[in-house]
PDB file of N, CA and C in Angstrom:
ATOM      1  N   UNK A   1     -83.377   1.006  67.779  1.00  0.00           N
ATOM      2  CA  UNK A   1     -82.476   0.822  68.894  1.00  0.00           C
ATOM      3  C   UNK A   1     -83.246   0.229  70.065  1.00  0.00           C
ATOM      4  N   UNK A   2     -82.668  -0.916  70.651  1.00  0.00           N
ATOM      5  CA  UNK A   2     -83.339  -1.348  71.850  1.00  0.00           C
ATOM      6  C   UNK A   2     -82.317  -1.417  72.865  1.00  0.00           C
ATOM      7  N   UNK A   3     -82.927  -1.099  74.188  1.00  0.00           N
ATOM      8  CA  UNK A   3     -81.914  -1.275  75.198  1.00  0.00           C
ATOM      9  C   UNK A   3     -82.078  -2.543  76.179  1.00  0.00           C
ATOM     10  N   UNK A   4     -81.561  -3.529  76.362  1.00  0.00           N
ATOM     11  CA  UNK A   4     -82.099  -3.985  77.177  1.00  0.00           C
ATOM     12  C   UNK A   4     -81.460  -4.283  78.646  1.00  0.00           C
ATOM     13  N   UNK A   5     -82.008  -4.128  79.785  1.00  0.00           N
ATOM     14  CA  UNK A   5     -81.503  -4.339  81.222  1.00  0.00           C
ATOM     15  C   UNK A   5     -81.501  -5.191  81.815  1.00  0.00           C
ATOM     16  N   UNK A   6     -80.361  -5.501  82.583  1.00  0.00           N
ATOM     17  CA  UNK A   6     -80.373  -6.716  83.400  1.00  0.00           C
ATOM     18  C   UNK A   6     -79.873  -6.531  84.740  1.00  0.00           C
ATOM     19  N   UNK A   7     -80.687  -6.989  86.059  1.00  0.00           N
ATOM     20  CA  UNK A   7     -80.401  -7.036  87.638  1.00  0.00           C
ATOM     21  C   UNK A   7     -80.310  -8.092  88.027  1.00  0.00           C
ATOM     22  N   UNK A   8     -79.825  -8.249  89.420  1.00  0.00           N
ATOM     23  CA  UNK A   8     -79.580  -9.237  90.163  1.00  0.00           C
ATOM     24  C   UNK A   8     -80.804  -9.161  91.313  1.00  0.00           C
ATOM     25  N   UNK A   9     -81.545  -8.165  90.958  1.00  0.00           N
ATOM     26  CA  UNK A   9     -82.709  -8.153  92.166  1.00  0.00           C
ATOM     27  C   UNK A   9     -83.904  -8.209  91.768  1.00  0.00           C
ATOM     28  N   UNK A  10     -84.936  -9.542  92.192  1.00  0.00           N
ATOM     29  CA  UNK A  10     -86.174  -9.448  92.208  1.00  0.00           C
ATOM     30  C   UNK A  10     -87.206  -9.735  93.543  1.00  0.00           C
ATOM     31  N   UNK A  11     -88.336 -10.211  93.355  1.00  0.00           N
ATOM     32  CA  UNK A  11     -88.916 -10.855  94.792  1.00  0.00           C
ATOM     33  C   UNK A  11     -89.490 -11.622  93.930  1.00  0.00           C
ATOM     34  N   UNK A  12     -89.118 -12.117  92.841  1.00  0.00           N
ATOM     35  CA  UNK A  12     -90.008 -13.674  92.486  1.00  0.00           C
ATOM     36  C   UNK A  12     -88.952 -14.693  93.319  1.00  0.00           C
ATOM     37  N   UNK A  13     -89.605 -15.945  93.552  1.00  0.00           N
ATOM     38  CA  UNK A  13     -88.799 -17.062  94.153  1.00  0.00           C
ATOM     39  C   UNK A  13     -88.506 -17.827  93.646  1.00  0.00           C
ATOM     40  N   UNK A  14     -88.774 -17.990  92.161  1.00  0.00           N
ATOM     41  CA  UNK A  14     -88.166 -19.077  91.226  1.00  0.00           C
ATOM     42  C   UNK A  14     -86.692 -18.845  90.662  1.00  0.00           C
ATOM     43  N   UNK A  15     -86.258 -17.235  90.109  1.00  0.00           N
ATOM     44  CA  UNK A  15     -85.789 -16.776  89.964  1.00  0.00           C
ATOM     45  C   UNK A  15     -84.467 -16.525  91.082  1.00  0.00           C
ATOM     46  N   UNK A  16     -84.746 -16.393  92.100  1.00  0.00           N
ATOM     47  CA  UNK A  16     -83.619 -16.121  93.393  1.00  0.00           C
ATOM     48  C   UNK A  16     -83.339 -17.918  93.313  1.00  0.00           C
ATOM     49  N   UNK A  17     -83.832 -18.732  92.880  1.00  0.00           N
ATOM     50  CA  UNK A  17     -83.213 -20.634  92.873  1.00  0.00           C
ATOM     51  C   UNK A  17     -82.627 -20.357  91.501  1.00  0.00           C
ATOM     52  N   UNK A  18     -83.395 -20.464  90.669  1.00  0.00           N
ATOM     53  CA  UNK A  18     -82.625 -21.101  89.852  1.00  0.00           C
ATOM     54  C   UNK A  18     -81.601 -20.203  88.891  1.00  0.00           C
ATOM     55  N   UNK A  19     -81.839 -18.577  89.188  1.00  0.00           N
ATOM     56  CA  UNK A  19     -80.885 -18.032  88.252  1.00  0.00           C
ATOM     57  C   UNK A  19     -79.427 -17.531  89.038  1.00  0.00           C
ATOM     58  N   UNK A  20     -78.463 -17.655  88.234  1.00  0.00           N
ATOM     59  CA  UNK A  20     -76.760 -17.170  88.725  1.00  0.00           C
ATOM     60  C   UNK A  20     -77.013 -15.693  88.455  1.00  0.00           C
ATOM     61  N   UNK A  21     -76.373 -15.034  87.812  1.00  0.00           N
ATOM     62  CA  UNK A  21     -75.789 -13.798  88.001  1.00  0.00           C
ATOM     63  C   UNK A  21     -77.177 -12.736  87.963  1.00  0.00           C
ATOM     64  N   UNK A  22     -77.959 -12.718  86.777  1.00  0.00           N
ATOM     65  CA  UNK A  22     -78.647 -12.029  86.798  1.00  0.00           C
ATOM     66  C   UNK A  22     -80.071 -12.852  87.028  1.00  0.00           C
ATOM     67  N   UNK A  23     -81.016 -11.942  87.865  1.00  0.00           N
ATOM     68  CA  UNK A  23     -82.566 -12.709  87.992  1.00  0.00           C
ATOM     69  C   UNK A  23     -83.619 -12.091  87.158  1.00  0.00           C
ATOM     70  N   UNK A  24     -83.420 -10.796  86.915  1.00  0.00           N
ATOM     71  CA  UNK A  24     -84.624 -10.081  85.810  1.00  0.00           C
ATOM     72  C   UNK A  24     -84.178  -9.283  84.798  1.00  0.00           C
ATOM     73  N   UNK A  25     -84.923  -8.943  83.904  1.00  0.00           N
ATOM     74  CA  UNK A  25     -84.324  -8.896  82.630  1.00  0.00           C
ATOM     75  C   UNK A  25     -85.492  -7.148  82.079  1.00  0.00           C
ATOM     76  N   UNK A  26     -85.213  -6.682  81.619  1.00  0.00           N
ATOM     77  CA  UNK A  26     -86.553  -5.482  81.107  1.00  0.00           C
ATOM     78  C   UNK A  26     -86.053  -4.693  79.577  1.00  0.00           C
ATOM     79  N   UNK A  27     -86.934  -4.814  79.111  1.00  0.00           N
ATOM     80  CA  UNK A  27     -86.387  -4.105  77.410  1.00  0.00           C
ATOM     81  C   UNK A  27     -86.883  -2.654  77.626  1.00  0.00           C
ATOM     82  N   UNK A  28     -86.036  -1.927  77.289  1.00  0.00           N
ATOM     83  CA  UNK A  28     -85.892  -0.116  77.262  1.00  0.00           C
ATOM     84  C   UNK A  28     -86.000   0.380  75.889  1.00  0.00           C
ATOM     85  N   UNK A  29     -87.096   0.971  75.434  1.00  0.00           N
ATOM     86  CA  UNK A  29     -87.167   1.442  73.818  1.00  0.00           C
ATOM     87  C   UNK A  29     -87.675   3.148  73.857  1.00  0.00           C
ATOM     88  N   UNK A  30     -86.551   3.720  72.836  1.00  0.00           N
ATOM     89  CA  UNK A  30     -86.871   5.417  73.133  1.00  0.00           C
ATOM     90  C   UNK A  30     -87.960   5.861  72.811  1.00  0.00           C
ATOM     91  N   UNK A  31     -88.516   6.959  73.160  1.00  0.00           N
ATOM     92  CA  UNK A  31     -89.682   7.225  73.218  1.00  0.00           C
ATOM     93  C   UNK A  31     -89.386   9.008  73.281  1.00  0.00           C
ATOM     94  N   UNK A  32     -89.798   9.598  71.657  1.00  0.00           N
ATOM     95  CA  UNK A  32     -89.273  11.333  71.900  1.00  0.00           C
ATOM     96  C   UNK A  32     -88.329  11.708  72.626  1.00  0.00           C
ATOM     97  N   UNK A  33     -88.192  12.653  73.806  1.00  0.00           N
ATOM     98  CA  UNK A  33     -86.534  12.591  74.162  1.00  0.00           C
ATOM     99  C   UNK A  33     -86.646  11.572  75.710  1.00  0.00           C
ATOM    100  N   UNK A  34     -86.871  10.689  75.908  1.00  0.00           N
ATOM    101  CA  UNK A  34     -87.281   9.910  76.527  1.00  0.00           C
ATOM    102  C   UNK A  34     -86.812   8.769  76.369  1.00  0.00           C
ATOM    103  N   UNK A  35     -87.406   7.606  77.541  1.00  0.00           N
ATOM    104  CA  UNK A  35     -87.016   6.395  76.876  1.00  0.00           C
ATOM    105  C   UNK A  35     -88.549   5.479  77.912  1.00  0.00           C
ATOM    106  N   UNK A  36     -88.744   4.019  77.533  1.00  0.00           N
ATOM    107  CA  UNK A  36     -89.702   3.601  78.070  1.00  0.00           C
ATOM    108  C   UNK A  36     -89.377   2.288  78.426  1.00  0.00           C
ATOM    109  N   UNK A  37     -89.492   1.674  79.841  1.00  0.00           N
ATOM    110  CA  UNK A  37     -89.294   0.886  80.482  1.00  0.00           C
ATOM    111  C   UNK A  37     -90.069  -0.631  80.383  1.00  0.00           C
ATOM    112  N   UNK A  38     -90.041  -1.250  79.743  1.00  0.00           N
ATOM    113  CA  UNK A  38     -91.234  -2.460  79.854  1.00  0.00           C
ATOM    114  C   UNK A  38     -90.748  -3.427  80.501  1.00  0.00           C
ATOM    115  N   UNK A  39     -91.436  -3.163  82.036  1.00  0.00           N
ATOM    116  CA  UNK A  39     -90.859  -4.042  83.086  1.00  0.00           C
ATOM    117  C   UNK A  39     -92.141  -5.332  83.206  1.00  0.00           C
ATOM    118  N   UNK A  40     -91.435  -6.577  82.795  1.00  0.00           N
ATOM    119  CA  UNK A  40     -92.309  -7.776  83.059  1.00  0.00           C
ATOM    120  C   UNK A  40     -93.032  -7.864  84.392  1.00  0.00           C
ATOM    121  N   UNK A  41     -94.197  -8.162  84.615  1.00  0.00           N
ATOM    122  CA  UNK A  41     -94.642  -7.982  86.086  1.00  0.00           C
ATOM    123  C   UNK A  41     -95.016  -9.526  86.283  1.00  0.00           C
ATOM    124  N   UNK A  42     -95.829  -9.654  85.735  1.00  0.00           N
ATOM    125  CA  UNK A  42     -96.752 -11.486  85.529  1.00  0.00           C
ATOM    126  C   UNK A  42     -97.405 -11.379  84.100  1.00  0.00           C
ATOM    127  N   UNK A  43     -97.652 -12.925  83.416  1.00  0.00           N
ATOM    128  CA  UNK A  43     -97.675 -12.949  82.242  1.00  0.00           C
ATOM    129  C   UNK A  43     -99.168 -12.167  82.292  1.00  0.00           C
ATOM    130  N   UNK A  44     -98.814 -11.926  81.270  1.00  0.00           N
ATOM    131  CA  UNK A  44    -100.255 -10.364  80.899  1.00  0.00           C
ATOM    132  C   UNK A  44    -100.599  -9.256  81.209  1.00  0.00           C
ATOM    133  N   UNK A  45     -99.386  -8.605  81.985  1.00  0.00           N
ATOM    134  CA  UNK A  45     -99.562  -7.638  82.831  1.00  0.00           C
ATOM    135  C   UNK A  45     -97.587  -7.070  82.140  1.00  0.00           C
ATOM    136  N   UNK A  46     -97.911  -6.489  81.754  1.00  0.00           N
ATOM    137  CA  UNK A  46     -96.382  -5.324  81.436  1.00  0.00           C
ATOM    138  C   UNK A  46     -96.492  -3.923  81.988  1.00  0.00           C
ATOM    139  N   UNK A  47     -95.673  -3.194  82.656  1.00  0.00           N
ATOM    140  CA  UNK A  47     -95.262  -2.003  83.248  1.00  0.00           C
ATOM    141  C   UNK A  47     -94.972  -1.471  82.453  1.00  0.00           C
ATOM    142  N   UNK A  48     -95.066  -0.736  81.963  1.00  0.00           N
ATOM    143  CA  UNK A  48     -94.906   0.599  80.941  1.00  0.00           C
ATOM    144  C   UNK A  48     -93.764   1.575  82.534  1.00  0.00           C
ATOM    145  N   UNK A  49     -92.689   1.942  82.214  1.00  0.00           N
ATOM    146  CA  UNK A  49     -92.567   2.907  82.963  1.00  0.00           C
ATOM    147  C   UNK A  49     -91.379   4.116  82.407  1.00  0.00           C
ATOM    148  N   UNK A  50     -91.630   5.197  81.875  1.00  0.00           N
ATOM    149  CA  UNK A  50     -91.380   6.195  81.752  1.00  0.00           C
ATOM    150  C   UNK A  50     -89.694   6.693  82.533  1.00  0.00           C
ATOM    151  N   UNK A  51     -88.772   7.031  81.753  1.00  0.00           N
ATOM    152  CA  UNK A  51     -87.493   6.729  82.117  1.00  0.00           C
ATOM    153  C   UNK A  51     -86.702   8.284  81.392  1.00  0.00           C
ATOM    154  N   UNK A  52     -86.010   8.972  82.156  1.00  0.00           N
ATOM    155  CA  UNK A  52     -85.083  10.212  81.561  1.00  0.00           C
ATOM    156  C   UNK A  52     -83.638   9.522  81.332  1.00  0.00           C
ATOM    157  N   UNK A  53     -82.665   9.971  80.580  1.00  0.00           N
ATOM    158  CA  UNK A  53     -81.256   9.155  80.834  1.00  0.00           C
ATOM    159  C   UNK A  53     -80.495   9.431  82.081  1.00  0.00           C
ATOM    160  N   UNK A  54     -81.420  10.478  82.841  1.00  0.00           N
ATOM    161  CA  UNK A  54     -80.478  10.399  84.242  1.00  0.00           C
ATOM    162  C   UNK A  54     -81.349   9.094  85.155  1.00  0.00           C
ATOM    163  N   UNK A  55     -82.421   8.825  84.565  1.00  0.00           N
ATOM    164  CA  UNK A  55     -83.015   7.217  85.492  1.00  0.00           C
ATOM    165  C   UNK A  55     -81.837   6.299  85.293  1.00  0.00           C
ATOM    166  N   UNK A  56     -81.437   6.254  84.348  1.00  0.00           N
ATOM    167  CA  UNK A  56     -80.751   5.187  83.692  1.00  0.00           C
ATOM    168  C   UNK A  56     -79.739   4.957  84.416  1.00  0.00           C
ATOM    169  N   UNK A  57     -78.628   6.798  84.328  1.00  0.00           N
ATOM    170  CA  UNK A  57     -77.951   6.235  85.236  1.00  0.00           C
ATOM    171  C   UNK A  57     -77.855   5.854  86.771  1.00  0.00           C
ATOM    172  N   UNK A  58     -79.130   6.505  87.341  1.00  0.00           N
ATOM    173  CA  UNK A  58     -78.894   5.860  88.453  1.00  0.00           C
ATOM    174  C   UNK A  58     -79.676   4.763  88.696  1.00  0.00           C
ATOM    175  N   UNK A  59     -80.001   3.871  87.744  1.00  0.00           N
ATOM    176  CA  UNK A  59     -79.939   1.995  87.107  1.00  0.00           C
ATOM    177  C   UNK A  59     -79.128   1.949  87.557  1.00  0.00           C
ATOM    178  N   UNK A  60     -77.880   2.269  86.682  1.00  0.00           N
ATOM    179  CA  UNK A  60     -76.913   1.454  87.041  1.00  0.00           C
ATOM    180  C   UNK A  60     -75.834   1.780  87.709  1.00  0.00           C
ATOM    181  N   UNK A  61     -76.253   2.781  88.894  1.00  0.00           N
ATOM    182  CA  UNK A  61     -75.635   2.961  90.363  1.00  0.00           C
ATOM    183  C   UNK A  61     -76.211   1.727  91.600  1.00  0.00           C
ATOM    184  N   UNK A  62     -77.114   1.028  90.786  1.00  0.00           N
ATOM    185  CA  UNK A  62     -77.715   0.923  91.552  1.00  0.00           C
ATOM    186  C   UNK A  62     -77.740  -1.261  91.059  1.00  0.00           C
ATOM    187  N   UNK A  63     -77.062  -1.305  90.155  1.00  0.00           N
ATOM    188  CA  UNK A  63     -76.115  -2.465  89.978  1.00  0.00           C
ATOM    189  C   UNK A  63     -76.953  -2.847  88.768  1.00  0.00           C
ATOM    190  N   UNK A  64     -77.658  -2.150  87.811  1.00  0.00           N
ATOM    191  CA  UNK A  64     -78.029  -2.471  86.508  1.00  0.00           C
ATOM    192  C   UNK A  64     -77.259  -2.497  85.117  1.00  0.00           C
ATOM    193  N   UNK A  65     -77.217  -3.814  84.455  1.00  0.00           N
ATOM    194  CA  UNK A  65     -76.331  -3.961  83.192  1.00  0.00           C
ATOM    195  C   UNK A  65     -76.939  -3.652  82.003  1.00  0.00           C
ATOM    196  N   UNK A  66     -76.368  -2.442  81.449  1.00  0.00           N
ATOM    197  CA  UNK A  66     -77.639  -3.172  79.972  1.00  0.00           C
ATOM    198  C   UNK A  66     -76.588  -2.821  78.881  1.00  0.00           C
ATOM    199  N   UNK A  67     -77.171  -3.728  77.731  1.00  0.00           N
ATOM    200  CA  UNK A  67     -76.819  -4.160  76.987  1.00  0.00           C
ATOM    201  C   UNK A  67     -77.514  -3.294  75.813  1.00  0.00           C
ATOM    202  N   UNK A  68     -76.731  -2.445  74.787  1.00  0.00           N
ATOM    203  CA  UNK A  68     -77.395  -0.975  73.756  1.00  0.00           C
ATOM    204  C   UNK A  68     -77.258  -2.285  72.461  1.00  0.00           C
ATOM    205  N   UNK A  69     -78.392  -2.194  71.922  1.00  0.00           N
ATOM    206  CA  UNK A  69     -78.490  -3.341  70.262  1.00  0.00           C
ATOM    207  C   UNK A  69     -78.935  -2.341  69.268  1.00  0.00           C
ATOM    208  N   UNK A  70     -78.039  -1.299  68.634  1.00  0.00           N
ATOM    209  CA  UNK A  70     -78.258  -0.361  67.759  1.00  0.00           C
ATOM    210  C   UNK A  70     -78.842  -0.930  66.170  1.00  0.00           C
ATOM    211  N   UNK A  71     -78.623  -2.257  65.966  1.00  0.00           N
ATOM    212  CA  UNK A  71     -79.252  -2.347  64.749  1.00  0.00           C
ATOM    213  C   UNK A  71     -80.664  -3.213  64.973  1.00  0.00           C
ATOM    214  N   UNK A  72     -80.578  -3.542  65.986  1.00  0.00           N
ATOM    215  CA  UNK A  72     -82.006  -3.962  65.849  1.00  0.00           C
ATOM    216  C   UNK A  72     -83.091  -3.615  66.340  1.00  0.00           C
ATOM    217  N   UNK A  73     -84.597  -3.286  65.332  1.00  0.00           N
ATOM    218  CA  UNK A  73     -85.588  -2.578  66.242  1.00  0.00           C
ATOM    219  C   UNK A  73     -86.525  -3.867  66.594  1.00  0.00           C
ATOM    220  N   UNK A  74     -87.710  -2.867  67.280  1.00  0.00           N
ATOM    221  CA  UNK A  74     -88.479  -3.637  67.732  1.00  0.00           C
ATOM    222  C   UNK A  74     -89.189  -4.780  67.065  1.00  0.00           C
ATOM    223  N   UNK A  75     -89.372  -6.054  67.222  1.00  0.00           N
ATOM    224  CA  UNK A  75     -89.983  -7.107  66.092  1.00  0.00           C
ATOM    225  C   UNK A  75     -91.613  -6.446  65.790  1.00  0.00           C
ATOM    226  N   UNK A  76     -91.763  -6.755  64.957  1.00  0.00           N
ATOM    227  CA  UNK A  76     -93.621  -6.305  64.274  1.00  0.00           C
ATOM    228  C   UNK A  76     -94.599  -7.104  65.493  1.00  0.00           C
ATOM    229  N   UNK A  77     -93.902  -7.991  65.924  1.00  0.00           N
ATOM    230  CA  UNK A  77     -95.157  -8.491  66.622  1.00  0.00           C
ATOM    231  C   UNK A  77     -95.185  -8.442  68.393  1.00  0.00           C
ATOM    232  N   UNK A  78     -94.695  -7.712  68.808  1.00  0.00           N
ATOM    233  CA  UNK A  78     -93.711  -6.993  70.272  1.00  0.00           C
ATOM    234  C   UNK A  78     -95.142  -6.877  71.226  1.00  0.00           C
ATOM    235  N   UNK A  79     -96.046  -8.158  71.094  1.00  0.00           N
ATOM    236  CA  UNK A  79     -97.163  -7.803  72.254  1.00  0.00           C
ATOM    237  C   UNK A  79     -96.819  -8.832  73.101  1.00  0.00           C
ATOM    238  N   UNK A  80     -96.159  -8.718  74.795  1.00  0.00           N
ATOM    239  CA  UNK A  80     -95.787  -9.277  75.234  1.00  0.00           C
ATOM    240  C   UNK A  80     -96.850 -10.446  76.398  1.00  0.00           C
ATOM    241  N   UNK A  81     -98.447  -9.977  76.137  1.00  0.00           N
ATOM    242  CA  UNK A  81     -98.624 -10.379  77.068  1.00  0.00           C
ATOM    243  C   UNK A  81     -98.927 -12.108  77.007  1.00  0.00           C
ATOM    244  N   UNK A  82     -98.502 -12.827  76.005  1.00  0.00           N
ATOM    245  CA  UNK A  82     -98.174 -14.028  75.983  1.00  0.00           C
ATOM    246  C   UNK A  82     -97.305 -15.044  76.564  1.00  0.00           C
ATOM    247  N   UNK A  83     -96.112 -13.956  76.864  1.00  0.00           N
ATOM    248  CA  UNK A  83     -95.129 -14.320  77.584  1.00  0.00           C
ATOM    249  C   UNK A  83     -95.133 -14.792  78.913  1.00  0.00           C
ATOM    250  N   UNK A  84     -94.577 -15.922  79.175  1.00  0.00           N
ATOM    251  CA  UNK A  84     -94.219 -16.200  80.745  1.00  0.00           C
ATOM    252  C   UNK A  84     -93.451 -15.875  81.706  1.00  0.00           C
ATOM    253  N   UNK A  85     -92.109 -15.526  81.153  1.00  0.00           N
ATOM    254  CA  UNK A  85     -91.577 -14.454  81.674  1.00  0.00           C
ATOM    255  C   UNK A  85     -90.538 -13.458  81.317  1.00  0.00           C
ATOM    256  N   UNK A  86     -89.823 -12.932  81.735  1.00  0.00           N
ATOM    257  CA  UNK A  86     -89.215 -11.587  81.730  1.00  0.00           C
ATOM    258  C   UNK A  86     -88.200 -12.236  80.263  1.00  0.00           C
ATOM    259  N   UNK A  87     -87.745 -13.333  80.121  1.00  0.00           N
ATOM    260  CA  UNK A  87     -86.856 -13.618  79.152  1.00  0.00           C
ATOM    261  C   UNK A  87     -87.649 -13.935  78.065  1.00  0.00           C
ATOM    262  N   UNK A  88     -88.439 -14.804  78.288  1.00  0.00           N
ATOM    263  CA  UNK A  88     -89.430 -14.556  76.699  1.00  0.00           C
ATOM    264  C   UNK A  88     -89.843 -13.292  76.038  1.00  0.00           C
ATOM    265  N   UNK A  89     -90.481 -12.127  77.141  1.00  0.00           N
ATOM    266  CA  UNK A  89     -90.988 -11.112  76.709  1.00  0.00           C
ATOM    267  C   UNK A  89     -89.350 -10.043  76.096  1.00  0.00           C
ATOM    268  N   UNK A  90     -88.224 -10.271  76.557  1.00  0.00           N
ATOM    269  CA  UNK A  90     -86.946  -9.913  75.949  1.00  0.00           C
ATOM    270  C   UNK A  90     -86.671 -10.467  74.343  1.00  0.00           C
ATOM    271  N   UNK A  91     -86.740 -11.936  74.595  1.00  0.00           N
ATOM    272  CA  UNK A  91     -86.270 -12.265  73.061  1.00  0.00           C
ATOM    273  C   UNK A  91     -87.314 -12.012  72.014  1.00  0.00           C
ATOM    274  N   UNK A  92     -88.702 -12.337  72.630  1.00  0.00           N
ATOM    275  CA  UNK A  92     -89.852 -12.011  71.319  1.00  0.00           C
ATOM    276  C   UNK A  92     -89.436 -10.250  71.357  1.00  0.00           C
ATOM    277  N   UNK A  93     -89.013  -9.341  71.608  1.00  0.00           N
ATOM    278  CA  UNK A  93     -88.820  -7.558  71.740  1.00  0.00           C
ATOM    279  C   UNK A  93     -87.888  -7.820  70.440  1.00  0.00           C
ATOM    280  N   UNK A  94     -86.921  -8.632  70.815  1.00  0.00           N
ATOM    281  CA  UNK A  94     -85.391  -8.433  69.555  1.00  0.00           C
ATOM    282  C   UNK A  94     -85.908  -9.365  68.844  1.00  0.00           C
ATOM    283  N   UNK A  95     -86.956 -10.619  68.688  1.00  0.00           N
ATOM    284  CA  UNK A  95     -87.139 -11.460  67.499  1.00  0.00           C
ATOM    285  C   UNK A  95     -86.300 -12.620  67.483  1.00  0.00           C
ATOM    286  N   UNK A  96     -85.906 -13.139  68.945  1.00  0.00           N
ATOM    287  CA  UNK A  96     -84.711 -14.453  69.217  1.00  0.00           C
ATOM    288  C   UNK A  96     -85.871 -15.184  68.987  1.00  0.00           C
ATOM    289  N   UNK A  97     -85.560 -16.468  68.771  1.00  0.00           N
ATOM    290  CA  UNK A  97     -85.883 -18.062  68.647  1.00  0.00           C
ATOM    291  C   UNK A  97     -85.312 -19.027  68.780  1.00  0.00           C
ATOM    292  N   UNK A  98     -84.316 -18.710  70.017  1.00  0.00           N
ATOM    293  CA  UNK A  98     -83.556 -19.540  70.642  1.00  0.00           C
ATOM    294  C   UNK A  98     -83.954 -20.298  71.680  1.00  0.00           C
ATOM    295  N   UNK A  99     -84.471 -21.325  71.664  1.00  0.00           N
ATOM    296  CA  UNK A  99     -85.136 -22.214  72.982  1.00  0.00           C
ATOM    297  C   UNK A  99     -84.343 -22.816  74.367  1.00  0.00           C
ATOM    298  N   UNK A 100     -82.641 -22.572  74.332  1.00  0.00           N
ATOM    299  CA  UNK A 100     -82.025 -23.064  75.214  1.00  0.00           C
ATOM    300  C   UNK A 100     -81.934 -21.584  76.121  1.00  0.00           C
ATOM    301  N   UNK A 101     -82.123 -20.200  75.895  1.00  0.00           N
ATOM    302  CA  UNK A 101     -81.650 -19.685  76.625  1.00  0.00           C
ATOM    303  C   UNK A 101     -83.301 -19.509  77.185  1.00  0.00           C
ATOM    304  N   UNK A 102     -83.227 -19.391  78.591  1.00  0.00           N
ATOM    305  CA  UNK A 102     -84.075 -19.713  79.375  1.00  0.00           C
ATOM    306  C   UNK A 102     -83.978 -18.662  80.528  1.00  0.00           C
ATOM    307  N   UNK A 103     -83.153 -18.127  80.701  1.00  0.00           N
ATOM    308  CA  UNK A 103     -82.645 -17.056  82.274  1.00  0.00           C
ATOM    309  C   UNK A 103     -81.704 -16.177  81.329  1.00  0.00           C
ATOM    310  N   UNK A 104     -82.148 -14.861  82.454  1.00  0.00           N
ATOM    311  CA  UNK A 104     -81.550 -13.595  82.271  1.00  0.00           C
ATOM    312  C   UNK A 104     -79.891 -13.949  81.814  1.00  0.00           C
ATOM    313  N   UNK A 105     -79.040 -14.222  82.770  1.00  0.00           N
ATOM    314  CA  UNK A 105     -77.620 -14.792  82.496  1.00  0.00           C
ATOM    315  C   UNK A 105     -77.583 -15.108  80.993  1.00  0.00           C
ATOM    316  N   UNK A 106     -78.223 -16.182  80.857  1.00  0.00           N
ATOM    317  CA  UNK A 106     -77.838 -16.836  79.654  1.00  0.00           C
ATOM    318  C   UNK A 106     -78.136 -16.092  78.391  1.00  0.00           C
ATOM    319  N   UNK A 107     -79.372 -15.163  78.392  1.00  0.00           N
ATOM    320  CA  UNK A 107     -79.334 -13.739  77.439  1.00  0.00           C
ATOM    321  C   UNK A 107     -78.317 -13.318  77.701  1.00  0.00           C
ATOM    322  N   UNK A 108     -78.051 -12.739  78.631  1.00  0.00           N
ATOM    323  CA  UNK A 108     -76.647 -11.701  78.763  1.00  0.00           C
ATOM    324  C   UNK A 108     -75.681 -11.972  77.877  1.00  0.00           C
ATOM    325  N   UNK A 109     -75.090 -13.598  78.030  1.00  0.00           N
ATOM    326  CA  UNK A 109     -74.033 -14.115  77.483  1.00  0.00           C
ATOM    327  C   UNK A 109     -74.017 -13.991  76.213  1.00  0.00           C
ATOM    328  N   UNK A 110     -75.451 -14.140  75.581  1.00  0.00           N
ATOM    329  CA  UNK A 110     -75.814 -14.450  73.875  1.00  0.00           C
ATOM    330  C   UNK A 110     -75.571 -13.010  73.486  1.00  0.00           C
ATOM    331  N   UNK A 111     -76.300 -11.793  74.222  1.00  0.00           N
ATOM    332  CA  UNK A 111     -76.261 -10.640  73.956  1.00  0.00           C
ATOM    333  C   UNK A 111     -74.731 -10.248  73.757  1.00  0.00           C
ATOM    334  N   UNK A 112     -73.776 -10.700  74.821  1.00  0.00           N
ATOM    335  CA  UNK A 112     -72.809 -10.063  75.043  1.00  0.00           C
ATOM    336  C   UNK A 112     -71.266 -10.453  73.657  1.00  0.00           C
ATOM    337  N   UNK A 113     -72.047 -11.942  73.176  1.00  0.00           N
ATOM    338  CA  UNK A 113     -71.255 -12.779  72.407  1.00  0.00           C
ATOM    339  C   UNK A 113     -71.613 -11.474  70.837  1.00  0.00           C
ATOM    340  N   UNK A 114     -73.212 -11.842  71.064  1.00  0.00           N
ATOM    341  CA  UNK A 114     -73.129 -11.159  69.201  1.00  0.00           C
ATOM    342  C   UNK A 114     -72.992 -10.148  69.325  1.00  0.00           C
ATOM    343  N   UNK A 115     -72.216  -8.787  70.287  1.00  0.00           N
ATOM    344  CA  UNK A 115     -72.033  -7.578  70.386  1.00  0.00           C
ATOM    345  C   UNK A 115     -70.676  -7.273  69.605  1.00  0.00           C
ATOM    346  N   UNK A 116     -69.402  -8.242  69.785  1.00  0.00           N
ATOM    347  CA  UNK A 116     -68.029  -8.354  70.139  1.00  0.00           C
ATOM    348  C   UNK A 116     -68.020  -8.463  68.388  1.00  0.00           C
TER     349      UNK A 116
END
């Protein structure tokens, strides 16, 4: 099971130009009765951050979307620090190889399409 999250709030400045709805993106994977946060920071650098399901919900009091992908786990090769940013280190987590989606939004949409 992977969870993954999506906001409209960051302080990168590429992100506040060029993305619409959502600007950052973070994959949530459980961890004992727990869950664990891998918040993109800069490429090579991942946040590990430690999460109860009452964090969660107040995520998303706090205007966070996420998206629950019950059949798919983590890919075998889930070391993110290759990644450039928050959307690469998302699709290499689920194992996408989709080269047009590029911004948080446009995951959302893909996520939200193969859910339905």
């Amino acid at each position: 099971m992977i969870i993954i999250g999506f906001t409209n709030k960051t302080s990168k400045i590429l992100p506040r130009i060029f993305c619409r709805k959502f600007r950052h993106v973070a994959i949530i994977l459980p961890d004992g009765d727990g869950f664990i946060m891998y918040q993109f920071v800069r490429r090579g650098q991942i946040a590990q951050i430690p999460l109860k399901k009452r964090d969660i919900k107040i995520l998303i009091q706090h205007g966070w979307e996420f998206v629950l992908m019950e059949q798919h786990a983590v890919s075998k090769d889930f070391t993110c620090l290759h990644a450039f940013t928050c959307v690469q280190m998302a699709k290499k987590a689920i194992g996408m190889r989709n080269i047009w989606i590029q911004t948080p939004y446009a995951l959302y949409r893909k996520l939200k399409s193969l859910e339905i």
